[in-house]
C-alpha atoms as a PDB file:
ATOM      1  CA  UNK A   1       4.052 -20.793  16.756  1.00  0.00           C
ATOM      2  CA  UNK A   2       6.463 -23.747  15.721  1.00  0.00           C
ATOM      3  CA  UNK A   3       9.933 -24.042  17.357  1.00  0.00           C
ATOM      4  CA  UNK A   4      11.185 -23.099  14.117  1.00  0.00           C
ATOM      5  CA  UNK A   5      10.096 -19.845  14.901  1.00  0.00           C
ATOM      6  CA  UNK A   6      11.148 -19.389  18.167  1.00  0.00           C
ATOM      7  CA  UNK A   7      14.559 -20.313  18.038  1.00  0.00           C
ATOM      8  CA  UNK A   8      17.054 -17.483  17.707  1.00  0.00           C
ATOM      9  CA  UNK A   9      18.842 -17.889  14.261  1.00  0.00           C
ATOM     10  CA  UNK A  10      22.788 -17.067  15.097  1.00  0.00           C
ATOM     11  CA  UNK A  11      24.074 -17.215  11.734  1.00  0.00           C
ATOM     12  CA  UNK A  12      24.335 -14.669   8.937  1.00  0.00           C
ATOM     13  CA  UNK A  13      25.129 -11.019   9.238  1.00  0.00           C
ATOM     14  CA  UNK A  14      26.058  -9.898  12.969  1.00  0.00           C
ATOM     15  CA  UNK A  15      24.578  -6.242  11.984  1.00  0.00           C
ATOM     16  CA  UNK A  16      21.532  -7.896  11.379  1.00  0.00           C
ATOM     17  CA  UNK A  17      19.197  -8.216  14.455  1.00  0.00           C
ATOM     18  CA  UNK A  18      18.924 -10.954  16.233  1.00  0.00           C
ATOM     19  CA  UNK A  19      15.100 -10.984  16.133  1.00  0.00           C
ATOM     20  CA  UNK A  20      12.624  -8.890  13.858  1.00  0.00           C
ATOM     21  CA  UNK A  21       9.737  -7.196  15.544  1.00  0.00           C
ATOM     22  CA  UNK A  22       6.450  -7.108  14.039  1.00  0.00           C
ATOM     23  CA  UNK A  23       3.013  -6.387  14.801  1.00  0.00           C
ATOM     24  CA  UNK A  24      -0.001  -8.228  13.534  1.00  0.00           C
ATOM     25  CA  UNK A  25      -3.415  -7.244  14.881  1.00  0.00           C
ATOM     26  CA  UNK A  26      -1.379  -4.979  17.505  1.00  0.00           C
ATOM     27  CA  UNK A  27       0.193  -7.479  19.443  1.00  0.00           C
ATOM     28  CA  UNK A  28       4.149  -7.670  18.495  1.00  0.00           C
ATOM     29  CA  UNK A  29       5.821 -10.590  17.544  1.00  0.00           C
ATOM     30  CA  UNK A  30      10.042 -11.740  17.522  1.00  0.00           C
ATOM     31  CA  UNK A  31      10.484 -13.171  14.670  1.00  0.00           C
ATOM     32  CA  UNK A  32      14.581 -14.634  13.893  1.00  0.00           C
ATOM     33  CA  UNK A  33      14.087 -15.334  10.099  1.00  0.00           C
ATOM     34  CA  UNK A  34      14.519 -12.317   7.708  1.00  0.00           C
ATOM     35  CA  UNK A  35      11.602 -13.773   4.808  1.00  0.00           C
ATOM     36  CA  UNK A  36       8.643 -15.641   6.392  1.00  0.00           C
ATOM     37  CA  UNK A  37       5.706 -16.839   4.088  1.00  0.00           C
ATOM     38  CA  UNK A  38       2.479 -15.547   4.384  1.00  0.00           C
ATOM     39  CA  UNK A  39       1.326 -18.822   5.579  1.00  0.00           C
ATOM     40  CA  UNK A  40       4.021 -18.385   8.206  1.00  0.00           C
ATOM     41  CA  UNK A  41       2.763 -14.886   8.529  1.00  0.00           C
ATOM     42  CA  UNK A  42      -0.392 -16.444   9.153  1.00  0.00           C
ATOM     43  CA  UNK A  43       0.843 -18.902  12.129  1.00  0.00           C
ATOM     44  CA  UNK A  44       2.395 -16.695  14.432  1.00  0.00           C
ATOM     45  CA  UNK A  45      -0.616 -16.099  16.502  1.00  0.00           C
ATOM     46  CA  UNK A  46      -2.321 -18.467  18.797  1.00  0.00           C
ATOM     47  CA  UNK A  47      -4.759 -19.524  17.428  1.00  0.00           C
ATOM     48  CA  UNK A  48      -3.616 -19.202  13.733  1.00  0.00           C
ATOM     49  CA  UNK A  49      -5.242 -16.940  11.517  1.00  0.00           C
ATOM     50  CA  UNK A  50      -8.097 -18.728   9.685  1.00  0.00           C
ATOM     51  CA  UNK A  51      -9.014 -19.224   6.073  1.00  0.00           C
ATOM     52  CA  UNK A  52     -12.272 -16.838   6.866  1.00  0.00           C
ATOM     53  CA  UNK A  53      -9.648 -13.939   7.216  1.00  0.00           C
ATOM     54  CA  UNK A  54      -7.477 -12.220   4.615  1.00  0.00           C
ATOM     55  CA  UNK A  55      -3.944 -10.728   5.788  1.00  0.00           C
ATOM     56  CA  UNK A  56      -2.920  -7.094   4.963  1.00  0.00           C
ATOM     57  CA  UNK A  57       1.062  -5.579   5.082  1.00  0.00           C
ATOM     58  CA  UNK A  58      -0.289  -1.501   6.434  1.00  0.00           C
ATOM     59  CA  UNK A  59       1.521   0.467   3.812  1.00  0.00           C
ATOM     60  CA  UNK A  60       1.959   3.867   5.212  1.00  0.00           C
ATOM     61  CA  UNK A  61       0.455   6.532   2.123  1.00  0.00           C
ATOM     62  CA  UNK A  62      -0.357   3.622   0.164  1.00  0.00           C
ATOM     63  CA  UNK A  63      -2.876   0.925  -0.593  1.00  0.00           C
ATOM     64  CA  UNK A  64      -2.536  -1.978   2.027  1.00  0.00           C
ATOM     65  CA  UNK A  65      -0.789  -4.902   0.168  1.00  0.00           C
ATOM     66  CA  UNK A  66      -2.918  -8.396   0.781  1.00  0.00           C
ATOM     67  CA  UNK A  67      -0.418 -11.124   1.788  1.00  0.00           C
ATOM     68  CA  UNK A  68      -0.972 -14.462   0.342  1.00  0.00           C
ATOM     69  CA  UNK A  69      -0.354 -17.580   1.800  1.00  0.00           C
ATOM     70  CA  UNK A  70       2.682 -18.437  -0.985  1.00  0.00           C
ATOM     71  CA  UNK A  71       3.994 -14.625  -0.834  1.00  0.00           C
ATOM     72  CA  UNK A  72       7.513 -14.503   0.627  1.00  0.00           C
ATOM     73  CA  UNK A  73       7.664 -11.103   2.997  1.00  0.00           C
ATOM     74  CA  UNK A  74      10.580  -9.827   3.887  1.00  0.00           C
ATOM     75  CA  UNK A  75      10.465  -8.652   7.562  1.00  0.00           C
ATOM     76  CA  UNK A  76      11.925  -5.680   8.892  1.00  0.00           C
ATOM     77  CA  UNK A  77      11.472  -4.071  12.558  1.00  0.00           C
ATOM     78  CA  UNK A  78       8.270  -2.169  12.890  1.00  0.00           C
ATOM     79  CA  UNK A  79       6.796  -3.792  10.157  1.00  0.00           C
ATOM     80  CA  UNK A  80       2.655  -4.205  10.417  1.00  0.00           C
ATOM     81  CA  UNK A  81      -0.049  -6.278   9.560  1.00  0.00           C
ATOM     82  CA  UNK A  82      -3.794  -6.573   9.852  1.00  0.00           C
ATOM     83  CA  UNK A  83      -6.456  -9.339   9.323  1.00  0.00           C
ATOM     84  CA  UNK A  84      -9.761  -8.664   8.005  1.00  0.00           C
ATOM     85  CA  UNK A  85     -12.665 -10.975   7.087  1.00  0.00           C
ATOM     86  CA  UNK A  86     -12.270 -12.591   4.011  1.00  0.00           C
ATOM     87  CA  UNK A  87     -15.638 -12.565   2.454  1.00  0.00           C
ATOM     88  CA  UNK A  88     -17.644  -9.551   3.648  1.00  0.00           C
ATOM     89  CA  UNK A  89     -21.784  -9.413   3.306  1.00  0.00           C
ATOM     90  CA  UNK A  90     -23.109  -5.994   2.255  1.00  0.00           C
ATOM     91  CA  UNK A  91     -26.334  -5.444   4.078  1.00  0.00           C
ATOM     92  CA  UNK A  92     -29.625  -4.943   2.317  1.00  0.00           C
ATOM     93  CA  UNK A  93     -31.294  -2.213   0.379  1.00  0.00           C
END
């Protein structure tokens, strides 16, 4: 995670929250910036998500939303995300 991201952000609204809480993969995350990319996204976690991987937003009664790396999410607490493999290989018939 860079320093960038770890650094509370003190500016802006005081009823915002200090720090955003997400989950990716189940583990939770404090995030201080309000829009992260999904290459951002894709950061957080050590190691990074790899290219081999695609990144879902879980949309609660609704089709999960694929996050690309240029996409600009805006974060909210209890916000969720998944990673699946990119390129999957049906098995044989």
């Amino acid at each position: 995670m860079s320093d960038s991201l770890r650094k509370d952000d003190d500016r802006g609204d005081p009823q915002k929250p200090k720090a955003f809480e997400i989950k990716i993969d189940r583990t939770t995350y404090k995030v201080p910036q309000s829009v992260l990319t999904g290459e951002e996204l894709r950061r957080l976690p050590e190691p990074d998500v790899g290219l081999d991987r695609d990144l879902f937003e879980v949309v609660p009664s609704g089709s999960d939303l694929k996050i690309e790396a240029d996409a600009k999410v805006e974060l909210r607490n209890g916000l969720r995300f998944f990673t699946a493999p990119a390129q999957i290989n049906p098995g044989r018939v």
